[in-house]
Structures are given as structure tokens and as C-alpha cells.
N, C-alpha and C. Protein backbone atom coordinates (compact mmCIF):
# COMPACT_ATOMS: atom_id res chain seq x y z
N UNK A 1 0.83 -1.20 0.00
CA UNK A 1 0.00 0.00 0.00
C UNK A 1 0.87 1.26 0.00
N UNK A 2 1.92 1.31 0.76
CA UNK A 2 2.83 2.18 0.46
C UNK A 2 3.80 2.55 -0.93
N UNK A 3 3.75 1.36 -1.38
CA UNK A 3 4.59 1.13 -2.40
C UNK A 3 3.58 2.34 -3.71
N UNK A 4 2.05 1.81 -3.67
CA UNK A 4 1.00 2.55 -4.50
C UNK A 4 0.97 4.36 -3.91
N UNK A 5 1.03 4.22 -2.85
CA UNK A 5 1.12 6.10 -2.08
C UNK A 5 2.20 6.27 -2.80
N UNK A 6 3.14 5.93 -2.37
CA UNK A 6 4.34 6.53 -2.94
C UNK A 6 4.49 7.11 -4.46
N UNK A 7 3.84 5.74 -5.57
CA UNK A 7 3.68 6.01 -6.89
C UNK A 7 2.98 6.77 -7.01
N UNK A 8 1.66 7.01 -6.69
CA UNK A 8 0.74 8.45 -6.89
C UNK A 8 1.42 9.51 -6.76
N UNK A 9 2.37 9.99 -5.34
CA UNK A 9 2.59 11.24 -5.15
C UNK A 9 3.91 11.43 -6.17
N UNK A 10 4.18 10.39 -6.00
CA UNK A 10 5.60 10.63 -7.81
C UNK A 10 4.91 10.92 -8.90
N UNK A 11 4.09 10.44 -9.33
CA UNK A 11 3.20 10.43 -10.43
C UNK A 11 2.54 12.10 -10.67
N UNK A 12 2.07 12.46 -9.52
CA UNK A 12 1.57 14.00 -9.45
C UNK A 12 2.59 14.98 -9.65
N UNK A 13 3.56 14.93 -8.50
CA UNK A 13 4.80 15.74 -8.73
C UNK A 13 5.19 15.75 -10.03
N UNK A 14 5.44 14.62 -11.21
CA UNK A 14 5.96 14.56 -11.91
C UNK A 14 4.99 15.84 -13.10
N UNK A 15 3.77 15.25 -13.11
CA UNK A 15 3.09 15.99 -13.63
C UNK A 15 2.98 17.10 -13.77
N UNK A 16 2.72 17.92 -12.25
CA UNK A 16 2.74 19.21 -12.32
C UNK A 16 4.25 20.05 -12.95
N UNK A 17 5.10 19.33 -12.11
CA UNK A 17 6.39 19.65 -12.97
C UNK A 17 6.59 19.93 -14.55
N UNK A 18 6.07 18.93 -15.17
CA UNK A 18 5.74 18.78 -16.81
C UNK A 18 4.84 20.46 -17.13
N UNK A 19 4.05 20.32 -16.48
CA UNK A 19 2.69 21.30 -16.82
C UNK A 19 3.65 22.35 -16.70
N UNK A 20 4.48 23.08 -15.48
CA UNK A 20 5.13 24.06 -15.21
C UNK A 20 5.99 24.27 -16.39
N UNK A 21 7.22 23.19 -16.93
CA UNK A 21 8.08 23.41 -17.63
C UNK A 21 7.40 23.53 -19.16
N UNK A 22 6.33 23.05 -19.49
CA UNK A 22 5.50 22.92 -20.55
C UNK A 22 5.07 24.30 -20.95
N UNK A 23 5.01 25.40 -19.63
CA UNK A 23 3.99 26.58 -20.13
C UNK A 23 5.22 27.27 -20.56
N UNK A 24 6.08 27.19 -20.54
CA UNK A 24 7.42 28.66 -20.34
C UNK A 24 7.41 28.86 -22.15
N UNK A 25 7.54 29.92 -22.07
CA UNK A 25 7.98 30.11 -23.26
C UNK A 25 9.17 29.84 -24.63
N UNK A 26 8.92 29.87 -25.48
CA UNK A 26 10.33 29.24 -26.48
C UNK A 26 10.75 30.40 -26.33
N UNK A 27 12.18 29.90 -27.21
CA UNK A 27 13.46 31.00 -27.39
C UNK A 27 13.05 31.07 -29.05
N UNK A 28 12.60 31.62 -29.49
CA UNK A 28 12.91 31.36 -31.27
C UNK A 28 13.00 32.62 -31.60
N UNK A 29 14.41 32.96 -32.62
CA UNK A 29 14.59 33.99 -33.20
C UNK A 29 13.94 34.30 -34.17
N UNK A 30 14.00 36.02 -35.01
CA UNK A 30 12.99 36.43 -35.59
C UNK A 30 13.58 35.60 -37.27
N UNK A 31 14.42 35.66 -37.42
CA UNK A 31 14.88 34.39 -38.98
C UNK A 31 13.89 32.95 -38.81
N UNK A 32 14.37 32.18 -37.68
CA UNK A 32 13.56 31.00 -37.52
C UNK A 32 12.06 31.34 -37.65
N UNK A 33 11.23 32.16 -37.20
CA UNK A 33 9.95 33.05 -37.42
C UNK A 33 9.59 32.54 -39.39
N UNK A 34 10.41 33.46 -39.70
CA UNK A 34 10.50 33.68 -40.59
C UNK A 34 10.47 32.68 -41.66
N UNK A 35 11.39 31.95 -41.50
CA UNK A 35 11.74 30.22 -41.75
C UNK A 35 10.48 29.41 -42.03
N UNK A 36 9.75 29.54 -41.01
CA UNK A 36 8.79 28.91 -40.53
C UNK A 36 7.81 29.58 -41.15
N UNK A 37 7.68 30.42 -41.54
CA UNK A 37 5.81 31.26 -42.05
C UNK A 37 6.08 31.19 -43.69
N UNK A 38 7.28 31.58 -44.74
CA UNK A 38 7.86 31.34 -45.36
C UNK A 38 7.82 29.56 -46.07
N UNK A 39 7.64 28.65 -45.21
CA UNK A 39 8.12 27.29 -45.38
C UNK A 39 6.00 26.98 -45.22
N UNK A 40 5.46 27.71 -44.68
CA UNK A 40 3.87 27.31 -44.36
C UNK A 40 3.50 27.96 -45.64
N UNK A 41 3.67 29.25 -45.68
CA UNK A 41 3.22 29.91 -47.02
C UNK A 41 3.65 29.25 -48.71
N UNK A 42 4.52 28.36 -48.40
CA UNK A 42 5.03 27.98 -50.05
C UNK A 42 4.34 26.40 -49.45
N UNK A 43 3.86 26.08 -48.79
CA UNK A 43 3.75 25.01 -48.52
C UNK A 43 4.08 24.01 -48.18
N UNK A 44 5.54 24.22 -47.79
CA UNK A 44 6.35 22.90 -47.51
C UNK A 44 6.55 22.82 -46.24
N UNK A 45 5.68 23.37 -45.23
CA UNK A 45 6.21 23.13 -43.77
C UNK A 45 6.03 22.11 -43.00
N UNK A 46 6.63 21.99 -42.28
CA UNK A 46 7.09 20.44 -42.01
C UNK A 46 5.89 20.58 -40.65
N UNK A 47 5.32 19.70 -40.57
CA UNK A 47 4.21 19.86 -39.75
C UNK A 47 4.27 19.29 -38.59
N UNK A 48 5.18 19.12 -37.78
CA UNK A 48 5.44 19.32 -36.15
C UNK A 48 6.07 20.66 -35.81
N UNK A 49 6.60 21.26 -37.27
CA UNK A 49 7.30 22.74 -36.60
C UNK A 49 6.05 23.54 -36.30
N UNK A 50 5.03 23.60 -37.15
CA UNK A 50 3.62 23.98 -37.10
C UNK A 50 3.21 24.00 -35.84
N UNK A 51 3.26 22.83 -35.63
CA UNK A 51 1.89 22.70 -34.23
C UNK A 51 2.95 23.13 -33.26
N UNK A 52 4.41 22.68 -33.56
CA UNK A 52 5.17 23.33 -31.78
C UNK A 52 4.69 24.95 -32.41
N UNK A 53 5.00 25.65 -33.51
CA UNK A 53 5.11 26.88 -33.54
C UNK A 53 3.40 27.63 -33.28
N UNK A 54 2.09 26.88 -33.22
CA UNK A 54 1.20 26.91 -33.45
C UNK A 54 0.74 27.01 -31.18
N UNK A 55 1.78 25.70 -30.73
CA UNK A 55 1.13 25.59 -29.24
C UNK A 55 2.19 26.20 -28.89
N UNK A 56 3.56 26.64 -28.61
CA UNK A 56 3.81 27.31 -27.90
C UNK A 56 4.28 29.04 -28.12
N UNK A 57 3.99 29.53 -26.59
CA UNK A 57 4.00 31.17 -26.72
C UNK A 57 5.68 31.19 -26.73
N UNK A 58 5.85 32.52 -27.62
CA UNK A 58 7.47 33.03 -27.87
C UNK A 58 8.01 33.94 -27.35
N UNK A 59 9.02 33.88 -26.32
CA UNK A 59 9.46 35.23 -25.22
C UNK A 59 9.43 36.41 -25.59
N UNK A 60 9.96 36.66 -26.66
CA UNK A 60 9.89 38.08 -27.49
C UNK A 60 8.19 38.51 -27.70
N UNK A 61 7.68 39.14 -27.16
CA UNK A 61 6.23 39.90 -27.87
C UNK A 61 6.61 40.00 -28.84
N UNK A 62 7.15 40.44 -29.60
CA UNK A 62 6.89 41.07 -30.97
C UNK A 62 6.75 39.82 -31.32
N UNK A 63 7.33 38.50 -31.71
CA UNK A 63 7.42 37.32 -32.39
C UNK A 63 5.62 36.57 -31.96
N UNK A 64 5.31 36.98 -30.34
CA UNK A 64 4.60 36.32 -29.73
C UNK A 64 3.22 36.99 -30.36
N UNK A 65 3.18 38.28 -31.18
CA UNK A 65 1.95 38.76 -31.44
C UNK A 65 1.96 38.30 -33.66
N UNK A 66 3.02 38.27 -33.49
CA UNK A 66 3.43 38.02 -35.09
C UNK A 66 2.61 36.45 -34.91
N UNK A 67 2.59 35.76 -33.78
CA UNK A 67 2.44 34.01 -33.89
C UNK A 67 0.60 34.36 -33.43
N UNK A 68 0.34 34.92 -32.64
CA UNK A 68 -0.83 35.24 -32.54
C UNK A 68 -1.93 35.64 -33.51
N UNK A 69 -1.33 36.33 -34.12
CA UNK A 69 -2.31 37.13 -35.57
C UNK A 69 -2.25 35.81 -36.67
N UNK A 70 -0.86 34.89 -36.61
CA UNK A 70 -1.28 33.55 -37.92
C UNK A 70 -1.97 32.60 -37.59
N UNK A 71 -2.47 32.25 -35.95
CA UNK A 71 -3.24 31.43 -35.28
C UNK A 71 -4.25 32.01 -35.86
N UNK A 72 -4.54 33.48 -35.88
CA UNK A 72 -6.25 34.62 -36.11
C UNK A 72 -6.29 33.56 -37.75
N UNK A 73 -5.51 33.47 -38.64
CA UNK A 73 -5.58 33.62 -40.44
C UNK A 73 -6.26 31.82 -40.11
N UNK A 74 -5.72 31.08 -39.71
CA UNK A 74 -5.62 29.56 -39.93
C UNK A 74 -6.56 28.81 -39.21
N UNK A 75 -7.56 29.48 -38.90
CA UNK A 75 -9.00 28.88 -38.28
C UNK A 75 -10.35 29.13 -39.14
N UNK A 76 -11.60 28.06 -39.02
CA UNK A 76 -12.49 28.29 -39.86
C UNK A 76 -13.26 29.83 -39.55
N UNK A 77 -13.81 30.12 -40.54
CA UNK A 77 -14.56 31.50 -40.58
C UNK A 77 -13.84 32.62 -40.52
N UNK A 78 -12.44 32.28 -40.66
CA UNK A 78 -11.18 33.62 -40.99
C UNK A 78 -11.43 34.66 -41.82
N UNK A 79 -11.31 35.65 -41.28
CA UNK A 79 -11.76 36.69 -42.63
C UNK A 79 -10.60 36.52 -43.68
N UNK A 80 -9.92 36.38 -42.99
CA UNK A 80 -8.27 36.50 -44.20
C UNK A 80 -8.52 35.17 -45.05
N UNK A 81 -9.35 33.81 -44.89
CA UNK A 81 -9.29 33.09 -45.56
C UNK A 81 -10.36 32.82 -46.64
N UNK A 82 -11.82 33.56 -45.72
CA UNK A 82 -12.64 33.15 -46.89
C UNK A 82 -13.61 34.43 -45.78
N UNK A 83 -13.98 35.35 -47.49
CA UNK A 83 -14.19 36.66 -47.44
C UNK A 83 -15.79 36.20 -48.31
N UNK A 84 -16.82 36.20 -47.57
CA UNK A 84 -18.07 36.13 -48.46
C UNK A 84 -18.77 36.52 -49.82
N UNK A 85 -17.89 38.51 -49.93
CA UNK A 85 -18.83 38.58 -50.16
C UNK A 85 -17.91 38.17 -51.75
N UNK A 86 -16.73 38.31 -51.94
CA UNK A 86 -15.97 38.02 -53.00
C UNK A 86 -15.79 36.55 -53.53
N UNK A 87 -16.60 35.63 -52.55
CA UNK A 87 -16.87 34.73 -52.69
C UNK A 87 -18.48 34.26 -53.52
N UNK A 88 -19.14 35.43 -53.16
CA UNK A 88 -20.56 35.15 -53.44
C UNK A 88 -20.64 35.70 -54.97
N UNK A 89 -19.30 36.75 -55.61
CA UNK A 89 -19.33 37.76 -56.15
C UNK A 89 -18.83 36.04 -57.65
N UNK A 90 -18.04 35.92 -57.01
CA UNK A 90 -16.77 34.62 -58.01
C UNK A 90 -18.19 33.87 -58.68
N UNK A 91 -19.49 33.26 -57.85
CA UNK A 91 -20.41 32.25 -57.58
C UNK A 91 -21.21 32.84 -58.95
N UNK A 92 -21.30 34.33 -58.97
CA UNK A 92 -22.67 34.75 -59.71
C UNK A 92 -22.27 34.82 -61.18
């Protein structure tokens, strides 16, 4: 029974630990940025750089609002992706 206490409270610690080191922010310079939006835009981006560049926040604000506004473009009902009325305009 101790042996199971023991594993739980390792098991939690470990966790929260993860969660803590998980939220901090990346280091990524404004080239790698670049690299990366560049490599999405021609299409060839390698799609784990995506989702790390997609889930985690970037120490620099400026990079961190640059990653913010391409999260805004790359979701359904985006204005930047699909604009109605130039859509309704293409249709007629």
C-alpha cells in the first residue's frame, strides 16, 4: 500500500512539474519566425514545426503577437481566408 502512495505522489509531482516546464515560453529567433511562415506559405512546412510553432508562446512579444495574428488567419470563418462577399461575387 505504500509502495502505490508513494507512486501516486511521484506520479503527481511529476506531472505538475511537466505542466510548469511545458507553459514557459520558447526562445525562437525572428529568422527561424521567418523560416517557418515562409516554409507554411510555399507550402512545404514540415508539420510538427507547425503545431510546436502553433502551441507554444514566444518570449519576445513582438514574435509572440506576429504568432498570434497567424493562429487569427488559420481557423475556420477567418476573414483573411474566406471573405463572403468576393466569394458570393466569383459564384454569380
Amino acid at each position: 500500500m505504500k509502495y502505490i502512495l508513494l507512486l501516486s505522489v511521484l506520479v503527481v509531482v511529476l506531472i505538475v512539474l511537466f505542466r510548469r516546464q511545458n507553459n514557459k515560453p520558447v526562445s525562437l529567433s525572428a529568422n527561424e519566425v521567418i523560416e517557418l511562415l515562409e516554409s507554411w506559405h510555399g507550402d512545404k512546412i514540415d508539420w510538427e514545426a507547425r503545431d510546436y510553432f502553433e502551441s507554444c508562446k514566444i518570449e519576445n512579444p513582438d514574435l509572440e503577437a506576429v504568432r498570434l495574428k497567424c493562429l487569427a488567419i488559420d481557423v475556420i470563418g477567418s476573414p483573411y481566408l474566406f471573405q463572403p462577399e468576393k466569394h458570393n461575387k466569383l459564384l454569380s
